[in-house]
N, C-alpha and C. Protein backbone atom coordinates (compact mmCIF):
# COMPACT_ATOMS: atom_id res chain seq x y z
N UNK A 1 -15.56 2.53 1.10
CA UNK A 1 -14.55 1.52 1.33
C UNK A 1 -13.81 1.85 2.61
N UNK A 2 -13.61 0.63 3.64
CA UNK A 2 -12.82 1.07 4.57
C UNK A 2 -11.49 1.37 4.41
N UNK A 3 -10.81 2.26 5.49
CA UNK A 3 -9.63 2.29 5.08
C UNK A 3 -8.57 2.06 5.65
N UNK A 4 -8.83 0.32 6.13
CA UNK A 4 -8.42 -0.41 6.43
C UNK A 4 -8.53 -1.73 5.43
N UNK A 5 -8.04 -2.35 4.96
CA UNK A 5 -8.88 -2.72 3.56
C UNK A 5 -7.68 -4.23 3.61
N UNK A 6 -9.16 -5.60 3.43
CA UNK A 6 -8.20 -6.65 3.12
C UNK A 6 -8.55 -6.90 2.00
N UNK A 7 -7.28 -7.29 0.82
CA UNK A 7 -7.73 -7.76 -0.14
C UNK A 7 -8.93 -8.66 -0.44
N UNK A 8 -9.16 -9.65 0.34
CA UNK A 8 -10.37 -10.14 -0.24
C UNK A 8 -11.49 -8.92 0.43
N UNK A 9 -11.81 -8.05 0.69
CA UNK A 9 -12.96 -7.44 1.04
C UNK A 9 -12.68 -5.87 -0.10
N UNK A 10 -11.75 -5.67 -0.76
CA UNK A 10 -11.52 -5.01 -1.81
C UNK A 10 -12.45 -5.25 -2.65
N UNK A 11 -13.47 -4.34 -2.91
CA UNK A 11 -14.12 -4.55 -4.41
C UNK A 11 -13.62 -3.89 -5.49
N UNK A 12 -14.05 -4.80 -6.46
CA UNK A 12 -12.88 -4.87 -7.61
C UNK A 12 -14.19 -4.13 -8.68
N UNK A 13 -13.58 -3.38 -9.30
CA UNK A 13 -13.84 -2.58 -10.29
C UNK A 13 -14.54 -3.19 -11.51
N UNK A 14 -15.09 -2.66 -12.46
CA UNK A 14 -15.28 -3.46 -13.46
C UNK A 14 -14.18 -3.81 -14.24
N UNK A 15 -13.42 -5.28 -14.69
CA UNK A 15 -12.41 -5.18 -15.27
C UNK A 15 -10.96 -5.09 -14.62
N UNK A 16 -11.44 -5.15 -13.11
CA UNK A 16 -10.31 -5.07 -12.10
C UNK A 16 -10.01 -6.51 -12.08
N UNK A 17 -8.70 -7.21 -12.60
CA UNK A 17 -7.84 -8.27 -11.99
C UNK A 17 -6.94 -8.26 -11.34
N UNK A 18 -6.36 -7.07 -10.71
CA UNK A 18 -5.15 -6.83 -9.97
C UNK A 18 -5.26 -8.07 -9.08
N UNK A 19 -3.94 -8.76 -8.99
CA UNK A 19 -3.53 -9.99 -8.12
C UNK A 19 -2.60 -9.14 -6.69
N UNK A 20 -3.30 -8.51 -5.61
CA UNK A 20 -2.91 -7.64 -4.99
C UNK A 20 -1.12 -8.85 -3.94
N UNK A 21 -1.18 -10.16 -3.53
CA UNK A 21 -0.48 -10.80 -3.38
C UNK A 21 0.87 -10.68 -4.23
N UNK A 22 0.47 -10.58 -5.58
CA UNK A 22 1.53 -10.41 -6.75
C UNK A 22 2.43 -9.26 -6.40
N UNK A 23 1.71 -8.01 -6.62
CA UNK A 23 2.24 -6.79 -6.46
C UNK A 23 2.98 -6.98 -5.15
N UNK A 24 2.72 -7.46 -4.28
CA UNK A 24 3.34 -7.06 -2.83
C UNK A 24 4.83 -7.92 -3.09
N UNK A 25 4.62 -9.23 -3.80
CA UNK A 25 6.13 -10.23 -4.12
C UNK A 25 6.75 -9.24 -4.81
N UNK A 26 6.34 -8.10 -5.73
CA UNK A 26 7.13 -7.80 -7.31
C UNK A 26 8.29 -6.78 -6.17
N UNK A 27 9.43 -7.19 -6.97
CA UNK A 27 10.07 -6.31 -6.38
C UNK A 27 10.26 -4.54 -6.58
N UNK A 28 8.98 -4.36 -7.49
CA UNK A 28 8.74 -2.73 -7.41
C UNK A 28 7.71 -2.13 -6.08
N UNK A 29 7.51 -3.30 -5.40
CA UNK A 29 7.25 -3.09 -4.05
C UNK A 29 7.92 -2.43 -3.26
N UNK A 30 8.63 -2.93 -3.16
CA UNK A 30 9.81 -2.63 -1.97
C UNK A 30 9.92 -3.49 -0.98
N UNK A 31 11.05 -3.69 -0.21
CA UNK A 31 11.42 -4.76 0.52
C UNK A 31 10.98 -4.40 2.26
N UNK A 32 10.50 -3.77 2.37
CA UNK A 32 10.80 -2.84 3.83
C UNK A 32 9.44 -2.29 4.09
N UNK A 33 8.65 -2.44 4.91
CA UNK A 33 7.24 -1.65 5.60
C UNK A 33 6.28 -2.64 5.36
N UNK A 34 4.97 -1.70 5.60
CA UNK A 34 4.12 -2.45 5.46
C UNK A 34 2.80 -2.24 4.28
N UNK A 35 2.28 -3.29 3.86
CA UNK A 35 1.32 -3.28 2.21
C UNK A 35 0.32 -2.52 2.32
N UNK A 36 0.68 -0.95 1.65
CA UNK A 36 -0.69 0.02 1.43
C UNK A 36 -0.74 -0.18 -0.24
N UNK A 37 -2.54 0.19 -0.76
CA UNK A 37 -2.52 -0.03 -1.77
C UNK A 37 -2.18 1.80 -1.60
N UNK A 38 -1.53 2.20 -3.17
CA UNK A 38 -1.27 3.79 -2.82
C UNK A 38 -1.18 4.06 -4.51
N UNK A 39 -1.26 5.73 -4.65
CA UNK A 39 -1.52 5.90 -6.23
C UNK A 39 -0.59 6.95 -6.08
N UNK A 40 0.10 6.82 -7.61
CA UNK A 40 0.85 7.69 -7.97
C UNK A 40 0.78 9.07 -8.27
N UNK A 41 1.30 10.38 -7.75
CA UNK A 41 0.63 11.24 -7.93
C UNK A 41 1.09 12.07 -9.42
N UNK A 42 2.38 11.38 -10.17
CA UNK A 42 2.58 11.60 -11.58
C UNK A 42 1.79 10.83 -12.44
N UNK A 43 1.49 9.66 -12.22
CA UNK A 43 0.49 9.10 -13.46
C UNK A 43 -0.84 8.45 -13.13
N UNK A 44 -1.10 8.71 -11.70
CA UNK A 44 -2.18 7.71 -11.60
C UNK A 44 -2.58 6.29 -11.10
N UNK A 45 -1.22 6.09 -11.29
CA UNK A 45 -1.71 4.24 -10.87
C UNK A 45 -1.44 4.02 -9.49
N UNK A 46 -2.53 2.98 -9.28
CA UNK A 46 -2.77 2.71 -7.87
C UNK A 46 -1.43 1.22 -8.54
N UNK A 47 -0.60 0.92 -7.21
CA UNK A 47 -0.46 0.11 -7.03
C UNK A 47 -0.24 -0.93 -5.69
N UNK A 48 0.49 -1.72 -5.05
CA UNK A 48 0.81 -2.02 -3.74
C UNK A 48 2.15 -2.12 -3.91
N UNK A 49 2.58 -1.16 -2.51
CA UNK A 49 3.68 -0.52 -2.03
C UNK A 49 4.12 -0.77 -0.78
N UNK A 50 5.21 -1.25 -0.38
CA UNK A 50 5.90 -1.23 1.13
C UNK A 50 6.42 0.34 1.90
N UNK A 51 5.58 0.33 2.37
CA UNK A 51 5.65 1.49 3.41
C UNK A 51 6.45 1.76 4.66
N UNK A 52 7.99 2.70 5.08
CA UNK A 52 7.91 1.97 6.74
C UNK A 52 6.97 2.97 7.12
N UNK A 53 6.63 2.53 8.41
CA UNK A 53 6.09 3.04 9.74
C UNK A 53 5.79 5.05 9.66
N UNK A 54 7.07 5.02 9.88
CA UNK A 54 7.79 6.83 9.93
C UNK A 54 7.48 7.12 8.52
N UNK A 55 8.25 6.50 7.71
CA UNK A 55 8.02 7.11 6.10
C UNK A 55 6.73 7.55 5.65
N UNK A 56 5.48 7.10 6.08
CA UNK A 56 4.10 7.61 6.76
C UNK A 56 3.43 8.10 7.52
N UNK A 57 4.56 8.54 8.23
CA UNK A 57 3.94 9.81 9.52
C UNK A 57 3.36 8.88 10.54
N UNK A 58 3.92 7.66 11.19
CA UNK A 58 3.22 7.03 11.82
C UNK A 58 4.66 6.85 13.45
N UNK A 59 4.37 6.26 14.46
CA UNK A 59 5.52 5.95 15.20
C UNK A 59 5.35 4.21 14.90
N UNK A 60 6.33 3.94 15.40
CA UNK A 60 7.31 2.37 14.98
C UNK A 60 6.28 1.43 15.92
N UNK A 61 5.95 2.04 17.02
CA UNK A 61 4.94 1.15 18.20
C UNK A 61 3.85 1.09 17.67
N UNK A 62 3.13 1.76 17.25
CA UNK A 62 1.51 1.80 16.24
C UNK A 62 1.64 0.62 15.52
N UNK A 63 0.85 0.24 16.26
CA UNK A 63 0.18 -1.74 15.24
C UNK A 63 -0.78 -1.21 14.55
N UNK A 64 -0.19 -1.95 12.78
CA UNK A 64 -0.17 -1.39 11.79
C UNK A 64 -1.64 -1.82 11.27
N UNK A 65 -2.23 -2.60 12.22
CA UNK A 65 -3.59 -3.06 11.96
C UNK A 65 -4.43 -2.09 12.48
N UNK A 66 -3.90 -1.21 13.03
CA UNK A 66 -4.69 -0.27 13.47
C UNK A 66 -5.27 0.96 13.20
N UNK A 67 -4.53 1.70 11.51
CA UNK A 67 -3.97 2.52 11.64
C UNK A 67 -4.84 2.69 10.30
N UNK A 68 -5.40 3.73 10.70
CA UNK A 68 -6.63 4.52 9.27
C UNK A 68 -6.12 4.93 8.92
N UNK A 69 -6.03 5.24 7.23
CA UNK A 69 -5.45 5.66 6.41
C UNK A 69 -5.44 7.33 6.08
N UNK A 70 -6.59 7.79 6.54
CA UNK A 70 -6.54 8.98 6.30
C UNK A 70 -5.39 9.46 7.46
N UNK A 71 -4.82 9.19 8.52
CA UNK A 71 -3.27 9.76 9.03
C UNK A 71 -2.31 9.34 8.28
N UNK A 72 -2.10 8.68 7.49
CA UNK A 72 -1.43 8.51 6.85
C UNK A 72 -0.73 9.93 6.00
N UNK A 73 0.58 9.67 5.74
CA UNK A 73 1.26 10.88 4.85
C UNK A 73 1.35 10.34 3.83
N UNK A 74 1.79 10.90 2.29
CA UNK A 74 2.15 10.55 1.24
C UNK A 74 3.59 10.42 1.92
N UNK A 75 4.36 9.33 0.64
CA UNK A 75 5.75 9.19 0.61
C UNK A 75 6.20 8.84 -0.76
N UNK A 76 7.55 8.68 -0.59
CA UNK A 76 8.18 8.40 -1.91
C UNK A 76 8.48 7.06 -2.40
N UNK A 77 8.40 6.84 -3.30
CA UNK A 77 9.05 5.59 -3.83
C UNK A 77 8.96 5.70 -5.51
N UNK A 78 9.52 4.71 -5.88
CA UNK A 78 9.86 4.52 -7.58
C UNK A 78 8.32 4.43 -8.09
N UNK A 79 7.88 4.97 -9.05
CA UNK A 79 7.02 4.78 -9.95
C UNK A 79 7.83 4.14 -11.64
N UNK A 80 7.85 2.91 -11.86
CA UNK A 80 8.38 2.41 -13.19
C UNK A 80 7.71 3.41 -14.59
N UNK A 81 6.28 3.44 -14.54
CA UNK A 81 5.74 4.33 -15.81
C UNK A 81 6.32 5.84 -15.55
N UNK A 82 6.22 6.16 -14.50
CA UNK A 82 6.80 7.69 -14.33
C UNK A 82 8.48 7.86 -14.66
N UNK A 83 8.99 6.65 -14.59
CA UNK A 83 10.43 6.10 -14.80
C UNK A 83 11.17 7.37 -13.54
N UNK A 84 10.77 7.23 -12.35
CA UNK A 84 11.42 8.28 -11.47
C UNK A 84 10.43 7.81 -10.22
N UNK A 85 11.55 8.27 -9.22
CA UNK A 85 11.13 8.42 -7.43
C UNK A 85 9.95 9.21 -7.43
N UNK A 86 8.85 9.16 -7.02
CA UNK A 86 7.52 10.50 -7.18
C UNK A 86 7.24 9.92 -5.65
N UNK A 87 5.99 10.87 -5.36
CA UNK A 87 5.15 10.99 -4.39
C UNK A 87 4.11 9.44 -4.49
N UNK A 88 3.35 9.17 -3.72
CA UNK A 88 2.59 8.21 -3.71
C UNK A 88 1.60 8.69 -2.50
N UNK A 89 0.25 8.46 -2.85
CA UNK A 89 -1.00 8.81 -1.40
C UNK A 89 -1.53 7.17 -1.50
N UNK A 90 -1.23 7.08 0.07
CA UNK A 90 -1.85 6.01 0.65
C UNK A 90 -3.26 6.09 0.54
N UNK A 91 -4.18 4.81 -0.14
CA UNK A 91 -5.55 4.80 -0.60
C UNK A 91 -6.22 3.76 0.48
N UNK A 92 -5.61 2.74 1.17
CA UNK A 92 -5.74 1.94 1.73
C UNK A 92 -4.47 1.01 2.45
N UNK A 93 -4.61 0.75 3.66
CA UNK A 93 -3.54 -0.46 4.79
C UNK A 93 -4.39 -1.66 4.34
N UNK A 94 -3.71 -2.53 3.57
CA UNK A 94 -3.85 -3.80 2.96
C UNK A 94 -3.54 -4.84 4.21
N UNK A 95 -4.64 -4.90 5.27
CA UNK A 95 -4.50 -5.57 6.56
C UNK A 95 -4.73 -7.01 5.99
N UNK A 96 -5.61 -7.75 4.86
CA UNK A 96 -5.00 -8.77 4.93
C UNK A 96 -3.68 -9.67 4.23
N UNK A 97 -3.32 -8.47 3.77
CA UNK A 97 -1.52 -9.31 3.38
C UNK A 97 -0.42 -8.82 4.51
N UNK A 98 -1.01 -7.90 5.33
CA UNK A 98 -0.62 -7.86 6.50
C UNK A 98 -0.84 -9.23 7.28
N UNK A 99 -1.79 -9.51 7.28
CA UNK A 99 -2.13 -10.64 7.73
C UNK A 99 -1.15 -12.27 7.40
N UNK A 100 -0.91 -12.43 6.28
CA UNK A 100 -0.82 -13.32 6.02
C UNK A 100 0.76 -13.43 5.73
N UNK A 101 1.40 -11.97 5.43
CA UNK A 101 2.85 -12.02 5.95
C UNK A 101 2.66 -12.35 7.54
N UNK A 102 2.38 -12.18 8.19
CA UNK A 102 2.21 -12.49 9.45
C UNK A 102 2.24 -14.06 9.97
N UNK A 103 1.37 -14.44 8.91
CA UNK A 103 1.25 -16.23 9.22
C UNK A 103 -0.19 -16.78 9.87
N UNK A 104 -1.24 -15.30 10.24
CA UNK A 104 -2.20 -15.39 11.05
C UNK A 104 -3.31 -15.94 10.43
């Protein structure tokens, strides 16, 4: 899988319905960065997460379409099942809801 990854070019698992659009509205997203799918490193779950820039080891000028995931850093944010702030590893830059926040 690239790891650069647009939702529609995401292959879906057996049994995979994740509505990756959904996750990015829910406000356990976050309001701020940009849509990596990323997994929790207390329980496991992949979900989609707002990332900034820096909060990923990245600089603010780096177009975010550009940007392979393996430089990527882990960061923090809320995990709801973990009921606490944890770690999260970036699995994929969700370039096309990048995209389409965009308007492109």
């Amino acid at each position: 899988m690239s790891s650069r990854t647009s939702e529609l070019e995401r292959p879906k698992a057996s049994g995979d319905d994740r509505d990756l659009e959904a996750e990015l509205a829910s406000a356990s997203a976050g309001h701020v960065g940009i849509p990596v799918d990323a997994i929790c490193v207390g329980c496991g779950r992949i979900r989609v997460k707002r990332a900034g820039l820096e909060e990923i080891g990245q600089h603010l000028q780096v177009d975010p379409m550009t940007i392979e995931v393996r430089h990527l850093e882990s960061f923090k944010h809320v995990c709801h099942p973990c009921g606490s702030a944890t770690w999260w590893n970036p699995v994929a830059v969700l370039t096309g809801l990048l995209d389409r926040e965009r308007g492109e």
